[in-house]
Protein backbone atom coordinates (compact mmCIF):
# COMPACT_ATOMS: atom_id res chain seq x y z
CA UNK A 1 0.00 0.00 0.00
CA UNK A 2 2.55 2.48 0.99
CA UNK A 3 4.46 1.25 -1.91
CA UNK A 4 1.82 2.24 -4.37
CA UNK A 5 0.98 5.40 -2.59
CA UNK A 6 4.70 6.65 -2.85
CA UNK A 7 4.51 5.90 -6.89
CA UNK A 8 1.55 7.98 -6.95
CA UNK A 9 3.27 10.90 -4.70
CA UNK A 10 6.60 11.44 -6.78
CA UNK A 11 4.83 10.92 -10.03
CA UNK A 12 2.30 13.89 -8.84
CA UNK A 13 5.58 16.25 -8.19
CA UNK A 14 7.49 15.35 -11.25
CA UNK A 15 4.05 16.13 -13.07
CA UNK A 16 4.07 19.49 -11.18
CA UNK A 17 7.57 19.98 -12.54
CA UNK A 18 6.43 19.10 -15.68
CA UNK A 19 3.66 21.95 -15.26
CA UNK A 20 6.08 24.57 -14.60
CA UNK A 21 8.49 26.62 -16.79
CA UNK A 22 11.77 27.69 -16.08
CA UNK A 23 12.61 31.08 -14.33
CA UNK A 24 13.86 33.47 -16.09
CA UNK A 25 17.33 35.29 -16.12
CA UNK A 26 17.03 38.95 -16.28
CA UNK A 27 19.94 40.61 -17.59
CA UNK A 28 20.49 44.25 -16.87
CA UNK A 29 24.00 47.11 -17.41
CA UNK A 30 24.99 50.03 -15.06
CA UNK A 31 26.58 52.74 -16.62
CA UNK A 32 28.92 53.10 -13.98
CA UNK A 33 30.14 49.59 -15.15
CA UNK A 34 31.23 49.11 -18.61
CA UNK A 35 31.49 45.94 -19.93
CA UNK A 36 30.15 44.23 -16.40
CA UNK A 37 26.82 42.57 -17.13
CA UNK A 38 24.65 42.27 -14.39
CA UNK A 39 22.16 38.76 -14.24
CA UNK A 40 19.44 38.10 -11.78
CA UNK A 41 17.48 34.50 -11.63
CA UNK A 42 14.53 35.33 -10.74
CA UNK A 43 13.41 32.18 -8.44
CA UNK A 44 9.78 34.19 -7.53
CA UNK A 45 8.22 33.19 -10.09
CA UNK A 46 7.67 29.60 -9.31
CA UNK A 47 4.45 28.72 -8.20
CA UNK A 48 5.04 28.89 -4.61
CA UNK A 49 6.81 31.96 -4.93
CA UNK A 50 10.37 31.59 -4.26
CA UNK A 51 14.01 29.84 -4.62
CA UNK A 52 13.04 27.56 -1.85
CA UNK A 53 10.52 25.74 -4.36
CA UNK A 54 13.06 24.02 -6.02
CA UNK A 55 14.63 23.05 -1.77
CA UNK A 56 11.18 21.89 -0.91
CA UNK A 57 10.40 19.71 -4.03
CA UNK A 58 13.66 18.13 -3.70
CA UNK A 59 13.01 17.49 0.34
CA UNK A 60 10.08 15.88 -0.35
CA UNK A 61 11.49 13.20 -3.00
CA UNK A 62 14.29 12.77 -0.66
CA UNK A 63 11.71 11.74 2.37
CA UNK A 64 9.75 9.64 0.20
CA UNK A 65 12.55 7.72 -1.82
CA UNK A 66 14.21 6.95 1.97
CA UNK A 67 10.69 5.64 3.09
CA UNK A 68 10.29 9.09 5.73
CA UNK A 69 7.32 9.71 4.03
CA UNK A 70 4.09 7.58 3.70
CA UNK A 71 0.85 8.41 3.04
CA UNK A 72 -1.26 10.93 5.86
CA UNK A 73 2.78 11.38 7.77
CA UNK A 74 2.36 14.75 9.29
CA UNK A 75 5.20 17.09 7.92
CA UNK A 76 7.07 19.27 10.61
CA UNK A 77 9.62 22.01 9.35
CA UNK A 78 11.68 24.54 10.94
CA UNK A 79 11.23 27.64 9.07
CA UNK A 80 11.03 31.40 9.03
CA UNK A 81 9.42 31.25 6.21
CA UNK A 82 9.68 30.74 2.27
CA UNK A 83 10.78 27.27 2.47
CA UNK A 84 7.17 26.48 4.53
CA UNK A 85 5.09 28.37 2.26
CA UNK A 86 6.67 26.49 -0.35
CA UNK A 87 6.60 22.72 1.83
CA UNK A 88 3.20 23.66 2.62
CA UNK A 89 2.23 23.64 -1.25
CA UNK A 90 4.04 19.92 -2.03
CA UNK A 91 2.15 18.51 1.22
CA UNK A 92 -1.06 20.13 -0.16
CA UNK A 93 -0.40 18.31 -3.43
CA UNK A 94 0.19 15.10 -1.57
CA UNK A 95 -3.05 15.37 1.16
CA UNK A 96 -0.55 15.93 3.94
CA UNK A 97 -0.52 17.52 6.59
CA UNK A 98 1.83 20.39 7.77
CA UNK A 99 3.38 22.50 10.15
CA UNK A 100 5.71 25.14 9.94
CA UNK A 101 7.54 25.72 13.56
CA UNK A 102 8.51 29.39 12.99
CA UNK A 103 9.21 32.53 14.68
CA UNK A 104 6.67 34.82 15.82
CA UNK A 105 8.44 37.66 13.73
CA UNK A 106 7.72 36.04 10.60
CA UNK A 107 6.14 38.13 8.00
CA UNK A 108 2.33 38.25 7.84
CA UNK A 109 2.12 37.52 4.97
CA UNK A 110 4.17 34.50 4.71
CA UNK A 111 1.98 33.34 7.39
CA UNK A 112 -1.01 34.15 5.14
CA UNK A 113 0.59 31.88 2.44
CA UNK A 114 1.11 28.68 4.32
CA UNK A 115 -2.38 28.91 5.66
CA UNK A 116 -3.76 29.64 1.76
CA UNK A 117 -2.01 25.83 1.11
CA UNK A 118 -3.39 24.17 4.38
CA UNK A 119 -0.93 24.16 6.73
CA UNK A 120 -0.79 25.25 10.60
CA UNK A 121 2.00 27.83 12.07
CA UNK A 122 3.18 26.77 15.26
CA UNK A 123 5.42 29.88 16.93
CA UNK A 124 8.29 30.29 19.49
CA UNK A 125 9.94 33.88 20.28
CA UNK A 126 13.54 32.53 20.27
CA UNK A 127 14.51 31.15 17.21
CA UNK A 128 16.87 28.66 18.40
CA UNK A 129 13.97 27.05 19.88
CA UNK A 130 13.03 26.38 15.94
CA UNK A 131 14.56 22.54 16.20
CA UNK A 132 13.94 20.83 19.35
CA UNK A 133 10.14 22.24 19.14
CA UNK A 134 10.06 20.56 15.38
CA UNK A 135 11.59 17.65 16.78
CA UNK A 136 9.13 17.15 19.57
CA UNK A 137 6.34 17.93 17.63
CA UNK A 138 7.36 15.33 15.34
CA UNK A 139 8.04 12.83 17.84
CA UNK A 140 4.45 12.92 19.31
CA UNK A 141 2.68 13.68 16.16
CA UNK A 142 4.44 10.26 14.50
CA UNK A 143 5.33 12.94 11.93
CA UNK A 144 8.63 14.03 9.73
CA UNK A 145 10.72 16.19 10.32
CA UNK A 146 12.08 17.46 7.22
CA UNK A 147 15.25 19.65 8.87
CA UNK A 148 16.18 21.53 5.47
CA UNK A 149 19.38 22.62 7.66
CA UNK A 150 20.34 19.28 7.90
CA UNK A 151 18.95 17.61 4.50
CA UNK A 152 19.21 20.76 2.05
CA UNK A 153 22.96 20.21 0.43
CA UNK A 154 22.16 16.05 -0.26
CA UNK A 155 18.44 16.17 -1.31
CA UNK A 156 19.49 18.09 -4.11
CA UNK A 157 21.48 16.69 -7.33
CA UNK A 158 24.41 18.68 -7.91
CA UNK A 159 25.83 16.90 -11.18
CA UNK A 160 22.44 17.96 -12.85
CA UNK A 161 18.74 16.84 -13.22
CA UNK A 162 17.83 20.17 -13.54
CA UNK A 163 19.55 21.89 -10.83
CA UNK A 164 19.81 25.25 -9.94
CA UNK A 165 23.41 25.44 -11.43
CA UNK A 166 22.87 23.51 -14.22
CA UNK A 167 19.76 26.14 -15.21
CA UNK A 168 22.22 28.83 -15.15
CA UNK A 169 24.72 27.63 -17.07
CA UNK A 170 22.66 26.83 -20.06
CA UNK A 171 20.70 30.10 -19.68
CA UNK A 172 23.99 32.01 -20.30
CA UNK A 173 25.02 30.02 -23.18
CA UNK A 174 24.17 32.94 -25.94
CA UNK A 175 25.03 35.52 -23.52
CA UNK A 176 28.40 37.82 -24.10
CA UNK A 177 30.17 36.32 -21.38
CA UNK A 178 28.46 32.64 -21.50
CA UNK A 179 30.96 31.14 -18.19
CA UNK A 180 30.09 33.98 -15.73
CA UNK A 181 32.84 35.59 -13.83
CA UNK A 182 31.68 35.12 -10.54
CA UNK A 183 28.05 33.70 -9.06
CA UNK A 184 27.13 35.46 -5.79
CA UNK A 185 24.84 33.84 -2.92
CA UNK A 186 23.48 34.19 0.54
CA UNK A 187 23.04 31.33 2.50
CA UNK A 188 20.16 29.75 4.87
CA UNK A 189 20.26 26.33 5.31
CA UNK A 190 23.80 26.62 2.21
CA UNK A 191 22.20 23.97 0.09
CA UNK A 192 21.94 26.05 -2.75
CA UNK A 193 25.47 27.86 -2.69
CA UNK A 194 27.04 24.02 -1.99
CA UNK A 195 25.11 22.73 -5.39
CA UNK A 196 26.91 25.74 -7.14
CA UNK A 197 30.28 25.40 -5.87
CA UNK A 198 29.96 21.43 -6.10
CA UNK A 199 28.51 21.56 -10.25
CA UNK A 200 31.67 24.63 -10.58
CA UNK A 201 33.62 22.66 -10.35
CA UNK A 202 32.27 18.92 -11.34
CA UNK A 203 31.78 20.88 -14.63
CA UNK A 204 35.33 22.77 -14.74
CA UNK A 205 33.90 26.10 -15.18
CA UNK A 206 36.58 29.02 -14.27
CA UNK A 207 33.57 30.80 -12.20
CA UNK A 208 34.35 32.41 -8.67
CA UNK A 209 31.82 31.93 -5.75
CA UNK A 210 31.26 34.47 -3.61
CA UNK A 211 29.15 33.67 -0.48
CA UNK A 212 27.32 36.84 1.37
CA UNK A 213 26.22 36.47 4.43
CA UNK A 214 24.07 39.12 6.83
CA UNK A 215 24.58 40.26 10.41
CA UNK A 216 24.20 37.97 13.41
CA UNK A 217 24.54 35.11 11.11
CA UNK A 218 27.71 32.68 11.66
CA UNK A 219 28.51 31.76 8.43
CA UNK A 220 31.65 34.09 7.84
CA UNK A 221 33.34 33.50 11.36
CA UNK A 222 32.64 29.79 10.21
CA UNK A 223 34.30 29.93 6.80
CA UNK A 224 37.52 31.37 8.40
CA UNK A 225 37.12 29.44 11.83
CA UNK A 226 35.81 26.36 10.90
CA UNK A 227 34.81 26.36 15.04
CA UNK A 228 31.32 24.47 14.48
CA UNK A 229 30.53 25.41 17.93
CA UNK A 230 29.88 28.80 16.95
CA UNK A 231 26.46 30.38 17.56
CA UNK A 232 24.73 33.39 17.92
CA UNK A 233 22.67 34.59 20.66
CA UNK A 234 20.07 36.24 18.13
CA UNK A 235 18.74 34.97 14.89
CA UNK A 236 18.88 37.34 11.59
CA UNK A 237 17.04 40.36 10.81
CA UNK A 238 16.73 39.31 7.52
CA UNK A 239 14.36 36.33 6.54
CA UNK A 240 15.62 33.23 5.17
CA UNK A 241 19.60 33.82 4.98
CA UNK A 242 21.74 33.67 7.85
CA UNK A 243 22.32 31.51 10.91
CA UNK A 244 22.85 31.26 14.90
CA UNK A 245 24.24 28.02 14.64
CA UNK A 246 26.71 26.28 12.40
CA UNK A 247 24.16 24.39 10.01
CA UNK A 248 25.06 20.85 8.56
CA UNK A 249 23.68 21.89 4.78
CA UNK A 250 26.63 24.59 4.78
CA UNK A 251 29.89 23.49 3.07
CA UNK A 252 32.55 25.86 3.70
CA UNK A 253 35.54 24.26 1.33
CA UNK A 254 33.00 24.63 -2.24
CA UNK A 255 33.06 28.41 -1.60
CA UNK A 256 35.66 30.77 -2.91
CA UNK A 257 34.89 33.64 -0.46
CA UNK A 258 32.39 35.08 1.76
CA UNK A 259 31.40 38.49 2.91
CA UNK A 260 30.17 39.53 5.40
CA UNK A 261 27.16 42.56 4.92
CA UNK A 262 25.80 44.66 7.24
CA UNK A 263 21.67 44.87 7.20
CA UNK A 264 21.32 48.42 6.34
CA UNK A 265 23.43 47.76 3.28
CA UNK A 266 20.93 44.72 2.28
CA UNK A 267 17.92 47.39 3.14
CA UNK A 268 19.27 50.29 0.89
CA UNK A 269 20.56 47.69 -1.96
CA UNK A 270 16.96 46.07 -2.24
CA UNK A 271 15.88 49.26 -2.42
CA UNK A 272 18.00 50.26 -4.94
CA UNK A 273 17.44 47.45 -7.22
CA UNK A 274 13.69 48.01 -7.17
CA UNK A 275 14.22 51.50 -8.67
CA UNK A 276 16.18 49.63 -11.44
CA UNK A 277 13.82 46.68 -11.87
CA UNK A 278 10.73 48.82 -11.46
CA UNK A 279 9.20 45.67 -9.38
CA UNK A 280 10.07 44.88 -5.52
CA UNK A 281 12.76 42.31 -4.28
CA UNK A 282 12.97 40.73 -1.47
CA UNK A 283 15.69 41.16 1.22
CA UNK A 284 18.06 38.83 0.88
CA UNK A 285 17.77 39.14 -2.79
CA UNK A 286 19.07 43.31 -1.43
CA UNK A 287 22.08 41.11 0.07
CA UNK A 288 22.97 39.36 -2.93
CA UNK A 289 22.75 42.22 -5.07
CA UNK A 290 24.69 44.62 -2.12
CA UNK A 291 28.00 41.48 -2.71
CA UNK A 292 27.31 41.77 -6.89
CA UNK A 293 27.98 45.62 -6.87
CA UNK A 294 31.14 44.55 -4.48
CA UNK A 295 32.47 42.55 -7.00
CA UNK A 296 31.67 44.98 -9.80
CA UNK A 297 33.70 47.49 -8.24
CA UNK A 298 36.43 45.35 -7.63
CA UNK A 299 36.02 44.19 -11.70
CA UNK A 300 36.04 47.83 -12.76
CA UNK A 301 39.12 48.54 -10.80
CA UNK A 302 40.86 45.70 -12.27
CA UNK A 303 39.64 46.30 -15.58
CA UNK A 304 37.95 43.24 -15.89
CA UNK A 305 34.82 42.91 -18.31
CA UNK A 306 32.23 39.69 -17.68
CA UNK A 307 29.07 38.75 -15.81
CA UNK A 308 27.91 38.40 -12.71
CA UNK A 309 25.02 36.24 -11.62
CA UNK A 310 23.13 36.31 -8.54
CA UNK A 311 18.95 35.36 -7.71
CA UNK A 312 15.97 36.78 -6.91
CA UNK A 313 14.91 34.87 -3.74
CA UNK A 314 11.19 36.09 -3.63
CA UNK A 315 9.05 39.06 -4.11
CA UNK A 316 9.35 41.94 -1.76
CA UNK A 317 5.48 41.87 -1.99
CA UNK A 318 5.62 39.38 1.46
CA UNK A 319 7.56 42.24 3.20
CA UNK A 320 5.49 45.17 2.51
CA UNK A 321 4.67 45.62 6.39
CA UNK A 322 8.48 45.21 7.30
CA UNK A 323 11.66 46.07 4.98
CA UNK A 324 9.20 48.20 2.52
CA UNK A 325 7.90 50.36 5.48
CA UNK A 326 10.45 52.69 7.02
CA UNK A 327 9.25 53.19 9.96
CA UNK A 328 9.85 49.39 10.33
CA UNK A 329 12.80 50.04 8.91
CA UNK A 330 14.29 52.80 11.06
CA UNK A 331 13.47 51.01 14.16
CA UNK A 332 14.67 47.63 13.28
CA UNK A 333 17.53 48.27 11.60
CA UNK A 334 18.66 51.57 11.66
CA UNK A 335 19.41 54.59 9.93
CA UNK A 336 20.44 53.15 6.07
CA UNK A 337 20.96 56.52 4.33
CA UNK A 338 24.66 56.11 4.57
CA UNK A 339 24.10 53.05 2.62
CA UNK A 340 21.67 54.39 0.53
CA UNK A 341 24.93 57.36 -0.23
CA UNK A 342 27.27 54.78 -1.21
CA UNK A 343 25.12 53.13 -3.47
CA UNK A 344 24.23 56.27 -5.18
């Protein structure tokens, strides 16, 4: 029975794959940088609304090829967000249920979202509580506990099948610069910067990674540490990238460098970028495009020419009553018109 029931559930996501086109690459120029083209994957556009689509559809084949998974097992996930909206969509396409164990910070309407597919919120004030309350939830619920943090960097395929590397790749092929000069990424749970920096270089490519990472997240002191004891006594400000705790998805040795970016930096480059999109990112797609103008300036002072590729996480749309309000703003993060200057 279960057999036969976890046919039915992968063929029903490979037939959602099936149902849904691939994101586009927008390609873009800055005066200020001649012969640097600028790329942005835009990942919101898949039908749950973000990068973490592609985490959560690979999650759930994971679970259900190892036998986690069986028909009416209660899904559990640590989240603050994107990656539950998008689990909660795969369980609704499977008649699961789910529960996202998240902070009580998390963005209405992210909440809104998972509720929209089906699934329950269950919230704790301090984030670090995020595991052992997913864990005990799934222990008396007979449930799964999907632990992206854990699961994220082997659930995916990084020689291929689609990948998010792979995509990139052959999206550039016509481009000007087809191998792009360097890929920039933030991190969460670091699945998807270890399938780049794993398919880099199982593929040969000459392409630099550059990992950025925001405030109160451990990621940097970990790259140059390598302490895994390392944590944080606060989780990150901005939703869905950084970490208090050295996470098992993150591998350090696939990345080339990391930096390190202050929040007001993220706040005034995602603002920045919406004035040249004319269409609102998210925030950690302001900290990925804060590292890409890093490494332009660094290009241009070299006199280097080539491209530089980084995503669009999600839509700034789910932050309107946080990052886009600046009152919000102001008293959560701080003053950003310095930021704001340097950009400028």
């Amino acid at each position: 029975m279960h057999t036969c029931w976890t046919r039915h559930a992968i063929k029903e996501i490979n037939a959602d794959f099936q149902r849904s086109a691939e994101t586009h690459l927008i390609r873009f120029d800055l005066a200020d940088f001649p012969g640097i083209w600028f790329y942005l994957k835009d990942e919101s556009t898949h039908p749950s609304g973000s990068l973490k689509h592609r985490l959560a559809r690979s999650l759930f084949l994971y679970g259900l090829a190892n036998g986690w998974i069986k028909q009416n097992t209660p899904i559990i996930e640590a989240s603050s967000g994107s990656t539950a909206v998008s689990e909660a969509y795969f369980a609704r396409l499977l008649g699961l249920p789910f529960i996202a164990v998240m902070p009580a910070s998390t963005a209405k309407r992210k909440i809104e979202q998972i509720t929209f597919y089906g699934g329950q919120c269950h919230f704790v004030e301090d984030p670090c509580q995020l595991y052992t309350e997913s864990e005990r939830l799934a222990r008396e619920m007979n449930g799964h506990f999907m632990d992206q943090f854990t699961y994220a960097e082997r659930a995916t395929d990084w020689r291929g099948n689609n990948n998010i590397a792979e995509s990139i790749f052959r999206q550039m092929t016509l481009e000007p610069y087809p191998t792009p000069h360097t890929l920039i990424m933030s991190a969460g749970t670091g699945g998807t910067s270890a399938t780049l920096g794993r398919y880099i270089r199982y593929q040969g490519f000459d392409t630099h990674l550059l990992v950025v990472d925001p405030q109160h997240s451990v990621f940097f002191d970990y790259w140059h540490s390598r302490d895994t004891r390392l944590h944080s006594t606060r989780g990150s400000m901005i939703e869905g990238i950084g970490r208090p705790r050295v996470e098992p998805s993150f591998m350090p040795d696939v990345i080339d460098e990391i930096m390190k970016v202050p929040d007001g930096a993220t706040i005034a480059a995602m603002l920045k970028l919406e004035k040249l999109l004319g269409r609102k990112p998210g925030a950690s797609t302001g900290t990925n495009f804060w590292g890409m103008i890093q490494v332009a300036k660094r290009m241009r002072e070299n006199n280097e020419k080539g491209a530089l590729v980084t995503l669009l996480c999600d839509s700034g749309e789910r932050y309107l009553d946080s990052y886009y309000q600046p009152e919000w703003v102001a008293k959560n993060i701080g003053d950003i018109q310095p930021w704001l200057r340097e950009l400028e």
